[in-house]
C-alpha atoms as a PDB file:
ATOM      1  CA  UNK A   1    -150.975 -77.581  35.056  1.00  0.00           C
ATOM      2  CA  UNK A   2    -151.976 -77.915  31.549  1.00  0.00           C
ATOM      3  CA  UNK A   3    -155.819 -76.442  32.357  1.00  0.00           C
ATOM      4  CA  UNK A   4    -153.712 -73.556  33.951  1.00  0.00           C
ATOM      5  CA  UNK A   5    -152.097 -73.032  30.634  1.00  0.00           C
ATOM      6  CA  UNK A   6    -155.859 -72.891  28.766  1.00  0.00           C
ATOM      7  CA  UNK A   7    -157.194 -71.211  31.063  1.00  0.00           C
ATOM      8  CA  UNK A   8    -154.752 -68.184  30.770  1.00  0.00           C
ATOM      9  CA  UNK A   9    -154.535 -68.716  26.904  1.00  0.00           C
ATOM     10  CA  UNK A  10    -158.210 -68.499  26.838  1.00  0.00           C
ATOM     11  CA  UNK A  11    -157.733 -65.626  28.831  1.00  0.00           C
ATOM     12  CA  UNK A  12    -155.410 -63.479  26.809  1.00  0.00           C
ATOM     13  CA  UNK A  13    -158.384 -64.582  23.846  1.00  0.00           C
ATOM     14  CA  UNK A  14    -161.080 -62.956  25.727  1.00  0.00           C
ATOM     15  CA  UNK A  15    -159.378 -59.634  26.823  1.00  0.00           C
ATOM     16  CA  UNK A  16    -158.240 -59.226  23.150  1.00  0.00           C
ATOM     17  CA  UNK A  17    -161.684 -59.717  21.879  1.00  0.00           C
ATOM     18  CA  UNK A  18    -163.137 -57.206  24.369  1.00  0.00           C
ATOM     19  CA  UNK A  19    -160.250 -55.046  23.225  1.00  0.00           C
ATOM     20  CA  UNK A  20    -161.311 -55.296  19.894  1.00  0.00           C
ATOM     21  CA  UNK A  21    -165.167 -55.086  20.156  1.00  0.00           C
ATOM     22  CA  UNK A  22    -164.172 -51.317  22.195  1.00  0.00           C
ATOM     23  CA  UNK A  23    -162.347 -50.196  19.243  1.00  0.00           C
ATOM     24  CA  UNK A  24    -164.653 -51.254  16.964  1.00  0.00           C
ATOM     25  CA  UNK A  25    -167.711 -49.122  19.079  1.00  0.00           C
ATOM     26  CA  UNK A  26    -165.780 -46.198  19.124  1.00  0.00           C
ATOM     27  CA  UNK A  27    -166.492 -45.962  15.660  1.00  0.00           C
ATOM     28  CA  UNK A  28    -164.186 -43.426  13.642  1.00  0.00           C
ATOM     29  CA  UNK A  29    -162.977 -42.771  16.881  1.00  0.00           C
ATOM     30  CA  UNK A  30    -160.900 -45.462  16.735  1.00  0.00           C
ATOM     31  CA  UNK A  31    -157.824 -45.432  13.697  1.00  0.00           C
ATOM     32  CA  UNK A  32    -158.335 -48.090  11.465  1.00  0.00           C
ATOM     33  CA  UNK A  33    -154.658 -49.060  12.041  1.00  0.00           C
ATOM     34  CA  UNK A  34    -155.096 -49.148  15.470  1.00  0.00           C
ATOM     35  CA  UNK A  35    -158.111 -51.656  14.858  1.00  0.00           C
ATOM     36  CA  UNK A  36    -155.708 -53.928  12.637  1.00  0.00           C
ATOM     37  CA  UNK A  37    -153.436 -54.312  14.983  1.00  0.00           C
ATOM     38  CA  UNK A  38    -156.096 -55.666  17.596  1.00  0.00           C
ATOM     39  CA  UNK A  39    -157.358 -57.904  15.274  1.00  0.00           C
ATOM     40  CA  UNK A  40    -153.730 -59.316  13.951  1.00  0.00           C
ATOM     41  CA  UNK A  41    -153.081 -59.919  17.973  1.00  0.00           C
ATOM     42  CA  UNK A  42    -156.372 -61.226  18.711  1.00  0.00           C
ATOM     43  CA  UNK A  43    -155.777 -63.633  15.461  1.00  0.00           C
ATOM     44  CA  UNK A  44    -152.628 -64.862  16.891  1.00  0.00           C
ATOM     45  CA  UNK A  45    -153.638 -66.004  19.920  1.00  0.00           C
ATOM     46  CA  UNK A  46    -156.041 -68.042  18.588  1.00  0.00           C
ATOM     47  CA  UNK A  47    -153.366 -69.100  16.893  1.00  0.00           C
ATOM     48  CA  UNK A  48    -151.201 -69.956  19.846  1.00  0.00           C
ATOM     49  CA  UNK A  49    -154.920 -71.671  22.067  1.00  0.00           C
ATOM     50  CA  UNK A  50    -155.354 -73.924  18.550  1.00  0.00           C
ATOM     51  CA  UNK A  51    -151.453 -75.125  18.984  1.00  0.00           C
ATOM     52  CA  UNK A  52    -151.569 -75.647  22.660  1.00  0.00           C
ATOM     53  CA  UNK A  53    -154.571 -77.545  21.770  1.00  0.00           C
ATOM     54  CA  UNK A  54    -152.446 -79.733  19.163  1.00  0.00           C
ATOM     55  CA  UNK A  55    -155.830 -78.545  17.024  1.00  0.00           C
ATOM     56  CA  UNK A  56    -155.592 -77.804  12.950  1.00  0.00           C
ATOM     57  CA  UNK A  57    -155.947 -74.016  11.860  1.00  0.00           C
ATOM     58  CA  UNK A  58    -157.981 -75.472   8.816  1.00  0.00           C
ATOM     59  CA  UNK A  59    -161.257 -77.520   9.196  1.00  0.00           C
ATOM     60  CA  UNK A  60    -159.940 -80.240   6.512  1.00  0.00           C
ATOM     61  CA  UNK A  61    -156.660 -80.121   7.845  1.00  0.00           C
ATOM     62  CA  UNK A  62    -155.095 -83.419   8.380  1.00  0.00           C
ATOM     63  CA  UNK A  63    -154.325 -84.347  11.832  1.00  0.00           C
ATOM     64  CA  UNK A  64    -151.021 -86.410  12.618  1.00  0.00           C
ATOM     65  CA  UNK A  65    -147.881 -86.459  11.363  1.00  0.00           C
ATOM     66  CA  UNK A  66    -148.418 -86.590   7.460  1.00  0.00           C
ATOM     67  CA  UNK A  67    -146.551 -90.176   7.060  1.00  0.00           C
ATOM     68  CA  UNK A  68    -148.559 -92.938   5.637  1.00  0.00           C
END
């Protein structure tokens, strides 16, 4: 169940990054808001695949639960 869960997470990741690299070709085509946007949802999902992961946003982040 829980590869089912990556798998789609990883999922949504891709299709926003293809989403992204489009808008970016198109150039001035594309509105820069438009572009922000893409990249603010594409940036959260990587968000959400690092937390379903139990992995730290930060590469010197701590792992645990911060009691010593």
């Amino acid at each position: 169940m829980a590869d089912m869960e990556f798998k789609k997470r990883l999922d949504q990741v891709e299709e926003l990054y293809n989403e992204l690299y489009e808008l970016r070709q198109r150039g001035d085509d594309a509105g820069k808001e438009e572009i922000v946007l893409a990249e603010m949802r594409l940036d959260n999902a990587w968000r959400e695949l690092y937390a379903f992961m139990e992995l730290p946003l930060a590469p010197d982040a701590q792992t645990g639960d911060g009691t010593e």
